[in-house]
N, C-alpha and C. Protein backbone atom coordinates (compact mmCIF):
# COMPACT_ATOMS: atom_id res chain seq x y z
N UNK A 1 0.83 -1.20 0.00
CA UNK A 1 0.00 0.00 0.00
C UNK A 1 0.87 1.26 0.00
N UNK A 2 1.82 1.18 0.81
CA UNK A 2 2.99 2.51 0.72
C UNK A 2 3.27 2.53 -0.33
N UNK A 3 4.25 1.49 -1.01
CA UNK A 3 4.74 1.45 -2.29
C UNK A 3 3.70 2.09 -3.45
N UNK A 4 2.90 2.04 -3.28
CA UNK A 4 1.68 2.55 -4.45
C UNK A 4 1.55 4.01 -4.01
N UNK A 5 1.24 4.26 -2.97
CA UNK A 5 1.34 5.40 -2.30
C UNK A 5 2.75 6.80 -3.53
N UNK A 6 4.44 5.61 -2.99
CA UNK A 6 5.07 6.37 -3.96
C UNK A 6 4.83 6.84 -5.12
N UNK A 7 4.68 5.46 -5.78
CA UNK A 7 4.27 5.06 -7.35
C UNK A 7 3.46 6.20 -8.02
N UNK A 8 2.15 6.44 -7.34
CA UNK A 8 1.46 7.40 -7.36
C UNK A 8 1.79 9.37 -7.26
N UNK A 9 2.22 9.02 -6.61
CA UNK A 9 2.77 10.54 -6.36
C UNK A 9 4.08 10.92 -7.39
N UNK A 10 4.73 9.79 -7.58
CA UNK A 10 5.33 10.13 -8.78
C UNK A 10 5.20 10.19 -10.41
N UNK A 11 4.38 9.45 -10.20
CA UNK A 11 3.28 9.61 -11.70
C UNK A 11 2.22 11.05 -11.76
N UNK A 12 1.67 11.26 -10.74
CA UNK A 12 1.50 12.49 -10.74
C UNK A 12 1.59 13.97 -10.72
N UNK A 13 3.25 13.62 -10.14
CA UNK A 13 4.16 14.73 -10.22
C UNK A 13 4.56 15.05 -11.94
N UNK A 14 5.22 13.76 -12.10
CA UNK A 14 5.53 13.45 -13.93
C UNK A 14 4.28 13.93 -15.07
N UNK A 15 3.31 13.86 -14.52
CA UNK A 15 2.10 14.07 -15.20
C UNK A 15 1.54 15.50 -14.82
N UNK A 16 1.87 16.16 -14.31
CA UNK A 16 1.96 18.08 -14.09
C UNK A 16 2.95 18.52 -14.83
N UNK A 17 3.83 17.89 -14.55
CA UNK A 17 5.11 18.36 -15.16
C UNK A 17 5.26 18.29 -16.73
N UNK A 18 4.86 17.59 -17.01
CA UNK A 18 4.64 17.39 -18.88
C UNK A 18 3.36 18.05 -19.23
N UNK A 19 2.28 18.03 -18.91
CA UNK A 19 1.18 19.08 -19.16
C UNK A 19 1.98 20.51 -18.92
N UNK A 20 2.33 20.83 -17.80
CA UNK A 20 2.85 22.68 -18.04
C UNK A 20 4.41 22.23 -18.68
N UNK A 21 5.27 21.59 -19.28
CA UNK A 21 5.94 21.77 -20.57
C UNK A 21 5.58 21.70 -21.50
N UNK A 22 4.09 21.29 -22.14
CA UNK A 22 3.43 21.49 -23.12
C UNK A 22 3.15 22.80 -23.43
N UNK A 23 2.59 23.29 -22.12
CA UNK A 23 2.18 24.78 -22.21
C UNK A 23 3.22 25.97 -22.30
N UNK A 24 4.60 25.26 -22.19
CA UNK A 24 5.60 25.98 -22.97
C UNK A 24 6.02 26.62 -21.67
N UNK A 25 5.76 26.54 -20.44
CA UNK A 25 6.45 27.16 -18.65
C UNK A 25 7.51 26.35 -18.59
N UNK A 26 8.59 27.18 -18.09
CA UNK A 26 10.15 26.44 -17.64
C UNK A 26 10.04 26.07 -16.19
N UNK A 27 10.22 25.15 -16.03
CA UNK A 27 10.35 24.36 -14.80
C UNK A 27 12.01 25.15 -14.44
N UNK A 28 12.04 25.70 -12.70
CA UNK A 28 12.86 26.73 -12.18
C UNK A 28 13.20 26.17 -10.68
N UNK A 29 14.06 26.19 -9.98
CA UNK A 29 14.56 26.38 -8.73
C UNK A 29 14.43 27.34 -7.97
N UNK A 30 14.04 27.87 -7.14
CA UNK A 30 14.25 29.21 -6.87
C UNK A 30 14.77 28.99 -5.33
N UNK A 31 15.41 29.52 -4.77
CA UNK A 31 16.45 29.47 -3.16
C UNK A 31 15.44 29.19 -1.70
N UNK A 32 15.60 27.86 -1.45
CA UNK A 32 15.54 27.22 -0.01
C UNK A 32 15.89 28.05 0.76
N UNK A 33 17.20 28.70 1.26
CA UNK A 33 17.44 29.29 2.35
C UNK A 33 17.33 30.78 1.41
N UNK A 34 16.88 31.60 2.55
CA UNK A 34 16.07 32.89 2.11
C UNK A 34 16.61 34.28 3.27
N UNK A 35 17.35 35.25 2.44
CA UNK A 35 17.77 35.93 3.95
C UNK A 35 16.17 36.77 4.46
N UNK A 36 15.48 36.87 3.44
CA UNK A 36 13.64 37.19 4.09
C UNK A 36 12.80 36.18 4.20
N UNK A 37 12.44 35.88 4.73
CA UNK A 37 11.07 35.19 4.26
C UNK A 37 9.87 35.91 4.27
N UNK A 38 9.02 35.68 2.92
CA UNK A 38 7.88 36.10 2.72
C UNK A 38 7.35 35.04 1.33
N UNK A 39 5.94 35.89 1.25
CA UNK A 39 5.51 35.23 0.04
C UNK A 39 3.95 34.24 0.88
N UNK A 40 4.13 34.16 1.94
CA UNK A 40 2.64 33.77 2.85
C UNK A 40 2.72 33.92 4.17
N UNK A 41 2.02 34.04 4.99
CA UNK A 41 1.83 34.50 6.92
C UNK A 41 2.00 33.14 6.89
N UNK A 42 3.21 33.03 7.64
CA UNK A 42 4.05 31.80 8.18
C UNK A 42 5.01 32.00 8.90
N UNK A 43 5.19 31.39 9.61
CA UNK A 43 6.63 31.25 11.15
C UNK A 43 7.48 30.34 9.97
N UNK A 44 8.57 31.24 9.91
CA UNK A 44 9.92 29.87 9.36
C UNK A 44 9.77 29.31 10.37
N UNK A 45 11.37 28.73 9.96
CA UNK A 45 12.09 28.23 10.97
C UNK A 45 13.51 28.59 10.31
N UNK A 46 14.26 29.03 11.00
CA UNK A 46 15.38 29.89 11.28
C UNK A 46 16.99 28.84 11.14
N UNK A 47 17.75 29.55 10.56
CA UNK A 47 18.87 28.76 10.91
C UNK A 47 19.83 29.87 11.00
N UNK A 48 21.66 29.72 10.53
CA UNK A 48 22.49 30.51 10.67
C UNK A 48 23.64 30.03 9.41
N UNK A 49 23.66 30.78 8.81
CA UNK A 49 24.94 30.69 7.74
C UNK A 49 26.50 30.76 8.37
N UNK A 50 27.30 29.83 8.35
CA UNK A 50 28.96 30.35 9.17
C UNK A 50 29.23 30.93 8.72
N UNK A 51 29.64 31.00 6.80
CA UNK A 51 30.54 31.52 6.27
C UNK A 51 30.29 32.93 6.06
N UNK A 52 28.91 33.21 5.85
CA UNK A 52 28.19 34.56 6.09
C UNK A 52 27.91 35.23 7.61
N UNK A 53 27.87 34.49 7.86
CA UNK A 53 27.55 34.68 9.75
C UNK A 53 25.98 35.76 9.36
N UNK A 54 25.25 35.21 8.90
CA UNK A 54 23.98 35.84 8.61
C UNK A 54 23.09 34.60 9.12
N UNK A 55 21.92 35.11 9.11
CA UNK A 55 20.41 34.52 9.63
C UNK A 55 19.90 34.10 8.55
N UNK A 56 19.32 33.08 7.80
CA UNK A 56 18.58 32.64 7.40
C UNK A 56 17.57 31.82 7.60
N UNK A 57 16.40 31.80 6.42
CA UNK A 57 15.30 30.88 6.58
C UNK A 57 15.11 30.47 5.70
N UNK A 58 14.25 28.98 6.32
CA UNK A 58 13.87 28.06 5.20
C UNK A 58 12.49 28.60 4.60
N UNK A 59 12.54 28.46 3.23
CA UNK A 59 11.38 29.21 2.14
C UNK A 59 9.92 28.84 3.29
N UNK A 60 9.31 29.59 3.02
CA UNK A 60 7.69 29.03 3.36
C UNK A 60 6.66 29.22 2.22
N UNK A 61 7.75 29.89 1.17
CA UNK A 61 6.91 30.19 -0.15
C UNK A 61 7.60 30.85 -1.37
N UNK A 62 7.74 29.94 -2.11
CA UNK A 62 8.69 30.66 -3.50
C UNK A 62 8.00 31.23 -4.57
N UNK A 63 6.84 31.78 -3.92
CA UNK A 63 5.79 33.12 -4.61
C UNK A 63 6.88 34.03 -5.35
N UNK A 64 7.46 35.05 -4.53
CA UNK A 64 8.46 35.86 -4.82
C UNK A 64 9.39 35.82 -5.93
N UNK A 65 9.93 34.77 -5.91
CA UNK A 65 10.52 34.61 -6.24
C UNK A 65 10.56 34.49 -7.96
N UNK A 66 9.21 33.25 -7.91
CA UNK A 66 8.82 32.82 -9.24
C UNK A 66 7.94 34.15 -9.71
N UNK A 67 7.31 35.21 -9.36
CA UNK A 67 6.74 36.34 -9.51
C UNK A 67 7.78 37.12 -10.43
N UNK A 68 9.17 37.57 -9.51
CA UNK A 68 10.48 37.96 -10.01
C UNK A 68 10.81 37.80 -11.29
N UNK A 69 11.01 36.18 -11.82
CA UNK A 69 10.90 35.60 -13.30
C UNK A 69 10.36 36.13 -14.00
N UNK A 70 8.78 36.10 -13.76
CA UNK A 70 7.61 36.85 -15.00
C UNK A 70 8.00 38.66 -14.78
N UNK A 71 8.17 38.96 -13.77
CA UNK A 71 8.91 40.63 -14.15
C UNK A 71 9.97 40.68 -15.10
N UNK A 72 11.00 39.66 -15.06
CA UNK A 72 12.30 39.48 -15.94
C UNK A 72 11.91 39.13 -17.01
N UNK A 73 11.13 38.78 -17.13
CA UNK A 73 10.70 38.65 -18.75
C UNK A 73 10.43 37.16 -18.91
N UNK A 74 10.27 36.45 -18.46
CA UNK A 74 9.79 34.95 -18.36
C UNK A 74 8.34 34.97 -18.90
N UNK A 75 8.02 34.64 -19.90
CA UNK A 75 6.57 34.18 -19.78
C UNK A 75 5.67 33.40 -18.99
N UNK A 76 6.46 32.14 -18.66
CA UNK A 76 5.81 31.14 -17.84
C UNK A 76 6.58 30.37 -17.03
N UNK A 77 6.74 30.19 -15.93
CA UNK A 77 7.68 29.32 -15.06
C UNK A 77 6.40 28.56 -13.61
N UNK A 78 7.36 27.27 -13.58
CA UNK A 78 6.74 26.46 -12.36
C UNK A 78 7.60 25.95 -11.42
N UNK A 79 7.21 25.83 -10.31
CA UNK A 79 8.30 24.75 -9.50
C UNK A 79 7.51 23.99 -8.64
N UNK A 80 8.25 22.68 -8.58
CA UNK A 80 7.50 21.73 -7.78
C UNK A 80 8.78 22.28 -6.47
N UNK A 81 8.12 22.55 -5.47
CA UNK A 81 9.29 23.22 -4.10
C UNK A 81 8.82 22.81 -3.00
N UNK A 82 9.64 22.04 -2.36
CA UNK A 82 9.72 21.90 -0.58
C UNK A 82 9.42 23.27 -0.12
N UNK A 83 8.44 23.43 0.90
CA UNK A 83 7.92 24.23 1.81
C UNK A 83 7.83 23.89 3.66
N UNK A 84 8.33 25.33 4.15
CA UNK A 84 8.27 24.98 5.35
C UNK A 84 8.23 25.77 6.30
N UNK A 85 7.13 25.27 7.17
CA UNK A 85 6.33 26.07 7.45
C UNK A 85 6.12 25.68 9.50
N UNK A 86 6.87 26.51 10.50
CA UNK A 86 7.70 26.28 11.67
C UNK A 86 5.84 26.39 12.36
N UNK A 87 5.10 25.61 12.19
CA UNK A 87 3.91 25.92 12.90
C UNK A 87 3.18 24.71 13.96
N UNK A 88 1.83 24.79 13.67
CA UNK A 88 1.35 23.22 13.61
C UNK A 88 1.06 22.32 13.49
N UNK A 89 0.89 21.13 13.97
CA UNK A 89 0.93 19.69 12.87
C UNK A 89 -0.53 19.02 13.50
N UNK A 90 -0.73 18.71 12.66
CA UNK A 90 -2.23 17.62 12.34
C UNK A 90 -1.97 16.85 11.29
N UNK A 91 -3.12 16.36 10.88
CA UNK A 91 -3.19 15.86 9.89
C UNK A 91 -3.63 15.96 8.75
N UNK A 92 -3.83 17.76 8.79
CA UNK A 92 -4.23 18.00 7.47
C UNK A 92 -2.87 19.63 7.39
N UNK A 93 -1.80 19.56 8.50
CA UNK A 93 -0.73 20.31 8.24
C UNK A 93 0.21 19.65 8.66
N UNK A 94 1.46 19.80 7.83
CA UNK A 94 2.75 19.12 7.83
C UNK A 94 3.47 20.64 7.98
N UNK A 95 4.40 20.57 9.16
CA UNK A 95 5.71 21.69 8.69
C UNK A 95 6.66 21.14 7.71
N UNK A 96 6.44 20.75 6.69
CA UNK A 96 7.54 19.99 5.55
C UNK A 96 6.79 19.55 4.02
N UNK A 97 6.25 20.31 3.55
CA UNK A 97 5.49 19.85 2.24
C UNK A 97 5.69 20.05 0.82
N UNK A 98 5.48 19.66 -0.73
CA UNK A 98 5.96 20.29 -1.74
C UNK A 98 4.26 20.98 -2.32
N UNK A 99 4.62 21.60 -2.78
CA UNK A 99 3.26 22.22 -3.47
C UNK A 99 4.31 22.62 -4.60
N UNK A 100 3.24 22.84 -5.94
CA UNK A 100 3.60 23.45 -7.68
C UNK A 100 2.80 24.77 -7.35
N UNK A 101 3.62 25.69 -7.83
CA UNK A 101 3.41 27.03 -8.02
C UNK A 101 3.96 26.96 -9.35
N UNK A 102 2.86 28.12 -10.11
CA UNK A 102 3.08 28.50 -11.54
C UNK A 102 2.46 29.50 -11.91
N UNK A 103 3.34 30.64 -12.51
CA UNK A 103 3.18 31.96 -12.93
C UNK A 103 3.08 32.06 -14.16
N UNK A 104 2.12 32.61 -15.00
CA UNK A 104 2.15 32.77 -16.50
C UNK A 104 2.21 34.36 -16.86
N UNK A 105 2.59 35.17 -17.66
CA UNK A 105 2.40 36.48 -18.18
C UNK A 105 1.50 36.47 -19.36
N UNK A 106 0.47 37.51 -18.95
CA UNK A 106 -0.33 37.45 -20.05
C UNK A 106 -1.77 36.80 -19.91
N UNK A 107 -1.81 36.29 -19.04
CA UNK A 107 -3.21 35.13 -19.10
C UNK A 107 -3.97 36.07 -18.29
N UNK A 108 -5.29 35.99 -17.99
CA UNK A 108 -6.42 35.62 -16.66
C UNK A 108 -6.73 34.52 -16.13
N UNK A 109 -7.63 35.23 -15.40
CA UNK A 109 -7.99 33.70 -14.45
C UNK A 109 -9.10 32.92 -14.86
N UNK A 110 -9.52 33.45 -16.26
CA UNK A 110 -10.34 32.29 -16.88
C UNK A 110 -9.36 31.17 -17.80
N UNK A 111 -8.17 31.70 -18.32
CA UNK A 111 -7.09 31.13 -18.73
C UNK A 111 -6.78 29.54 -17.29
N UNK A 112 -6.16 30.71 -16.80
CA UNK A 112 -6.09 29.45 -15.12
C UNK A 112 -6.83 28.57 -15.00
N UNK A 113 -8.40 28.89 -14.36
CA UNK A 113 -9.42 27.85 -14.32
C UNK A 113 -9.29 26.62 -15.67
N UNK A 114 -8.87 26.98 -16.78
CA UNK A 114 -9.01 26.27 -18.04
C UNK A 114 -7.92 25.01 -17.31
N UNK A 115 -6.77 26.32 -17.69
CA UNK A 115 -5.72 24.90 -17.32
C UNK A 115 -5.63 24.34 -16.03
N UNK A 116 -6.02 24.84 -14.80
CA UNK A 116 -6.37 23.98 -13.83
C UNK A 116 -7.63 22.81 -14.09
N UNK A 117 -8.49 22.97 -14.13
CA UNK A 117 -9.54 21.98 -14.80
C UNK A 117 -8.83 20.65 -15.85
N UNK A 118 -8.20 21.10 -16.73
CA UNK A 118 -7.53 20.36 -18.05
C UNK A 118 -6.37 19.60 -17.15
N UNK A 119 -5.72 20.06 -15.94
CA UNK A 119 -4.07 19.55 -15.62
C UNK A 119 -5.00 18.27 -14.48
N UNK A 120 -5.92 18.75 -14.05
CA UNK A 120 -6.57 17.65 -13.15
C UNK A 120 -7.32 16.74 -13.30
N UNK A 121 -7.84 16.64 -14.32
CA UNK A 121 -8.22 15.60 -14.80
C UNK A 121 -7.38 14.50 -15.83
N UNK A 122 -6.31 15.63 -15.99
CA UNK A 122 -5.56 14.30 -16.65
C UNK A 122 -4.41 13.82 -15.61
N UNK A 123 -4.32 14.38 -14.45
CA UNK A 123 -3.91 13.09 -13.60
C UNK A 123 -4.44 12.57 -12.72
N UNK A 124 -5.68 12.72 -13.00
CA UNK A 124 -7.44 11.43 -12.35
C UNK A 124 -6.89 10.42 -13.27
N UNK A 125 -7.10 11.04 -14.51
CA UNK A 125 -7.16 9.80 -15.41
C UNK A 125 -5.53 9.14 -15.97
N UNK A 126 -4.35 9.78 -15.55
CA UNK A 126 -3.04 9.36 -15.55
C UNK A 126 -2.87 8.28 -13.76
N UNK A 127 -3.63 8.65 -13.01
CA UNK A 127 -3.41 7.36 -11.54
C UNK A 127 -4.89 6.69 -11.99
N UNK A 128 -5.42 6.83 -12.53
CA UNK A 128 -6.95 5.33 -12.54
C UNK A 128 -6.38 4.26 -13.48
N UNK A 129 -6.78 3.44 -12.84
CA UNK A 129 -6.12 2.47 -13.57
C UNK A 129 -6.94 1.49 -14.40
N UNK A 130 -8.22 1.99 -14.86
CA UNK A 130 -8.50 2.06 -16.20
C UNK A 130 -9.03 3.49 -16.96
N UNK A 131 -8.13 4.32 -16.92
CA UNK A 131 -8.02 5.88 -17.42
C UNK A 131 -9.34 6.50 -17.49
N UNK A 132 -10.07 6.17 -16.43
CA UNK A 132 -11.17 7.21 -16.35
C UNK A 132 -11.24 7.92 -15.03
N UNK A 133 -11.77 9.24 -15.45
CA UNK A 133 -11.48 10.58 -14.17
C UNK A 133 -12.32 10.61 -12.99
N UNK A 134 -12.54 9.63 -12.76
CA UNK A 134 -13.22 9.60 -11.20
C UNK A 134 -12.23 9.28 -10.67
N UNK A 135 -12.34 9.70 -9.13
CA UNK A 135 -11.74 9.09 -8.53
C UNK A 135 -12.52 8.96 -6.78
N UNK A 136 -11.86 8.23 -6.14
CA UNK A 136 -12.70 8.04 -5.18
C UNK A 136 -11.81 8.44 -3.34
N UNK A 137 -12.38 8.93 -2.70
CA UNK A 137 -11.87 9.94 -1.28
C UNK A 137 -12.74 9.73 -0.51
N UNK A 138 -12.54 9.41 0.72
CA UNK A 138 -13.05 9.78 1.94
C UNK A 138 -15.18 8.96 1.62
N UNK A 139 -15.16 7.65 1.12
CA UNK A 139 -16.41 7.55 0.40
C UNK A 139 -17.16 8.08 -0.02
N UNK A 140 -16.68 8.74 -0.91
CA UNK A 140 -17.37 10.21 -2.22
C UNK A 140 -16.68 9.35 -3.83
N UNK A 141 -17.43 9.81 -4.62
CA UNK A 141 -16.79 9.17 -6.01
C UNK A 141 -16.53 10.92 -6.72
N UNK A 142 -15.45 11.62 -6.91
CA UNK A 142 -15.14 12.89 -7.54
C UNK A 142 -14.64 12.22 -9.18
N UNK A 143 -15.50 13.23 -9.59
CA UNK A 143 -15.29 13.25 -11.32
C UNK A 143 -14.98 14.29 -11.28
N UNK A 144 -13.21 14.26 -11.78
CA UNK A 144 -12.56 15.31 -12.65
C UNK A 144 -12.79 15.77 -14.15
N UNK A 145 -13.57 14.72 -14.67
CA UNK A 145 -13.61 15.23 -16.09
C UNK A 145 -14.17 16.98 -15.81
N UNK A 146 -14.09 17.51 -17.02
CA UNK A 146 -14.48 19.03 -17.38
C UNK A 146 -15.66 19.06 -17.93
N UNK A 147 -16.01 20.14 -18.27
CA UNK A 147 -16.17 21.27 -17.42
C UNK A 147 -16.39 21.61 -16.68
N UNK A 148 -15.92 22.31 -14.92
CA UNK A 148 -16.38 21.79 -13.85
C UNK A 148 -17.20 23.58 -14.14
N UNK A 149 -18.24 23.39 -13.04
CA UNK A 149 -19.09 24.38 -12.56
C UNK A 149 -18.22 25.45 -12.14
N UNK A 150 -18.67 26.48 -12.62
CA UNK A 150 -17.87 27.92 -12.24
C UNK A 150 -18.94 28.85 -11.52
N UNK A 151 -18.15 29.38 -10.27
CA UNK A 151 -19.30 30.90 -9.76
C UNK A 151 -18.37 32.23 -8.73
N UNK A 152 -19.14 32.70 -8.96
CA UNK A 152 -18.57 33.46 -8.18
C UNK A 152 -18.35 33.15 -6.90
N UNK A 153 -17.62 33.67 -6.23
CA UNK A 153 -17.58 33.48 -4.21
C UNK A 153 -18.73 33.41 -3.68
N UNK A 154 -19.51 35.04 -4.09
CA UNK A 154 -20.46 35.36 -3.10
C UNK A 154 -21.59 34.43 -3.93
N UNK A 155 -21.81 33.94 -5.25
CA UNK A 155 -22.89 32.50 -6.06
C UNK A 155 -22.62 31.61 -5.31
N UNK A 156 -21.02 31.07 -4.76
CA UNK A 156 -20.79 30.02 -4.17
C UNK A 156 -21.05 29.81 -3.01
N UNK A 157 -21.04 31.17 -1.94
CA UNK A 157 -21.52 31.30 -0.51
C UNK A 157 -23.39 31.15 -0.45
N UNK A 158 -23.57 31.79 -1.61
CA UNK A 158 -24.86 32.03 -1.44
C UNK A 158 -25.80 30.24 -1.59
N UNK A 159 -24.97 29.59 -2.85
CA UNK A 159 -25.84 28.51 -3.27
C UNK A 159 -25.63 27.30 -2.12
N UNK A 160 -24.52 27.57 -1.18
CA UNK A 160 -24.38 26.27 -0.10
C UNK A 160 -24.90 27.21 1.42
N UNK A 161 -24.89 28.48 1.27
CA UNK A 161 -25.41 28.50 2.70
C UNK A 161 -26.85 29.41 2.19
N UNK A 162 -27.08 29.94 1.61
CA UNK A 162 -28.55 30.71 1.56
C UNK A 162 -28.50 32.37 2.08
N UNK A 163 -27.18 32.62 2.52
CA UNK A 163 -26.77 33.95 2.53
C UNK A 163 -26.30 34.44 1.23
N UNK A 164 -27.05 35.84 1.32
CA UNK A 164 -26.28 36.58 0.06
C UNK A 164 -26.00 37.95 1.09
N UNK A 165 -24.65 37.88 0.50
CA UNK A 165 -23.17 38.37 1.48
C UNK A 165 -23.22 40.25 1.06
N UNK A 166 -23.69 39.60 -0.31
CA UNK A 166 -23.65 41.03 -0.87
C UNK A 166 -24.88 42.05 -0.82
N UNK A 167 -25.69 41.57 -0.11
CA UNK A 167 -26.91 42.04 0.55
C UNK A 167 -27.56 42.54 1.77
N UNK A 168 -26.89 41.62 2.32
CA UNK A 168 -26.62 41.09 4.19
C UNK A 168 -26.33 42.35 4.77
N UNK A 169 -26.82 42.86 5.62
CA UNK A 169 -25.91 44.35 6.28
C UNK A 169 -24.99 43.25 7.48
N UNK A 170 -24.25 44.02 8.03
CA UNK A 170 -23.29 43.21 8.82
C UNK A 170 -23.43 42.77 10.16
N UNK A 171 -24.81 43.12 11.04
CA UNK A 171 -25.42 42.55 11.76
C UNK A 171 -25.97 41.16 11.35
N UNK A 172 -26.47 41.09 9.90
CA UNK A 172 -26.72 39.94 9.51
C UNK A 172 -25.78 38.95 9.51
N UNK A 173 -24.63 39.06 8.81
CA UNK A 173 -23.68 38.12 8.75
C UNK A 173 -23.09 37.78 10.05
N UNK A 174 -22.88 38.61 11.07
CA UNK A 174 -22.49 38.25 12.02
C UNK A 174 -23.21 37.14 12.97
N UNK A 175 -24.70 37.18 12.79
CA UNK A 175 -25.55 36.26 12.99
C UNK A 175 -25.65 35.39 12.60
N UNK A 176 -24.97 35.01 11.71
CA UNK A 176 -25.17 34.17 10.68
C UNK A 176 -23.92 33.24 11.04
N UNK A 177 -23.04 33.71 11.58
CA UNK A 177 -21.44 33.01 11.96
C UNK A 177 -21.74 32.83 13.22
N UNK A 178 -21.81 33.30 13.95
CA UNK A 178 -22.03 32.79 15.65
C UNK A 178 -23.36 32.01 15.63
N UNK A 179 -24.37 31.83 14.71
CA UNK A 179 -25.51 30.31 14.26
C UNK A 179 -24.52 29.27 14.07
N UNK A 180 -23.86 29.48 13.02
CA UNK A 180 -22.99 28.39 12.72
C UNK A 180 -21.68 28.20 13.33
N UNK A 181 -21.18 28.60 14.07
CA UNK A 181 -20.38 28.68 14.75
C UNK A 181 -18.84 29.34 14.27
N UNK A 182 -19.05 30.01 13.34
CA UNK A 182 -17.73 30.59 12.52
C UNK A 182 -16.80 31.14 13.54
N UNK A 183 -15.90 31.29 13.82
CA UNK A 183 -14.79 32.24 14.21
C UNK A 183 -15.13 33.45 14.05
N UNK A 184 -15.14 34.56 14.60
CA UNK A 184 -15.20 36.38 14.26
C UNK A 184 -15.07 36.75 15.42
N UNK A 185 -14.18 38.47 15.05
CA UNK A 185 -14.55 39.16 15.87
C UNK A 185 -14.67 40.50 15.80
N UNK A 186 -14.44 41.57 16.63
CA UNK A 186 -14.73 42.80 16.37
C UNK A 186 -13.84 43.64 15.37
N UNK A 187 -12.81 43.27 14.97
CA UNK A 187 -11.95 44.00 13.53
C UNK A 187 -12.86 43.30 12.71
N UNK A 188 -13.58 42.48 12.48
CA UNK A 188 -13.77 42.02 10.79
C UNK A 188 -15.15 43.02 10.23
């Protein structure tokens, strides 16, 4: 079961990675140890350079960085990058993870949605192992095929909870979170 576990994750990595070299993005490195860290609200975790006798940190996000590229004139760049992130752990947070970040020049975010939609279903159907885009989680059956449903935030808030956000004066919403038990408080 581990072993598949790998198997998997590396076929899926391989299978991002050749969809955005199709799309013509250079796969990039960008620097682990960081004399700033930024790029997301995160606690590094800290170390010390000898030969510099400087402070550094480990990335918590190579946003910046890959951003930098498309200013330089890059059209499109990605990186599959170790992230790390000095916080807390469960089981749905690791301080040690890789996530793909990818910057294009030129596009929108109907561009994005396209190729996000298009890159995920073909590695549903690159790990099924008879190449069709379902896949199955937590006893739910998810179909990646396309076109997935598009809406706005406040279409999307509105069609699962029955609030419309953009209507609501803010006594309302606040009622509406302490019903359901949301988190808030007096800055929001």
């Amino acid at each position: 079961e581990l072993r598949q576990i790998f198997i998997k994750r590396s076929k899926l990595i391989k299978t991002m990675r050749n969809y955005l070299d199709e799309l013509g993005l250079l796969e990039v490195e960008t620097p682990i140890l960081q004399p700033i860290h930024g790029g997301a609200a995160a606690r590094p975790f800290e170390t010390h350079h000898n030969t510099l006798d400087m402070k550094l940190y480990l990335r918590i996000a190579n946003e910046l960085y890959l951003k930098r590229l498309i200013v330089a004139g890059f059209d499109g760049v990605y990186e599959f990058a170790k992230m790390f992130r000095n916080e807390g752990m469960d089981r749905t947070h690791n301080p040690e993870f890789t996530a793909l970040e990818f910057y294009v020049a030129y596009k929108d975010y109907n561009w994005l949605m396209d190729v996000t939609e298009q890159m995920l279903e073909r590695v549903a159907r690159a790990l099924s192992d008879d190449g069709g885009s379902t896949v199955q989680a937590g006893g739910h059956t998810i179909d990646f095929a396309g076109p997935y449903t598009r809406l706005t935030m406040f279409d999307a808030i509105e069609k699962h909870t029955g609030l419309n956000v953009d209507t609501a004066s803010e006594d309302e919403l606040r009622a509406y979170c302490r019903k359901n038990h949301i988190e808030i408080d007096p800055s929001m």
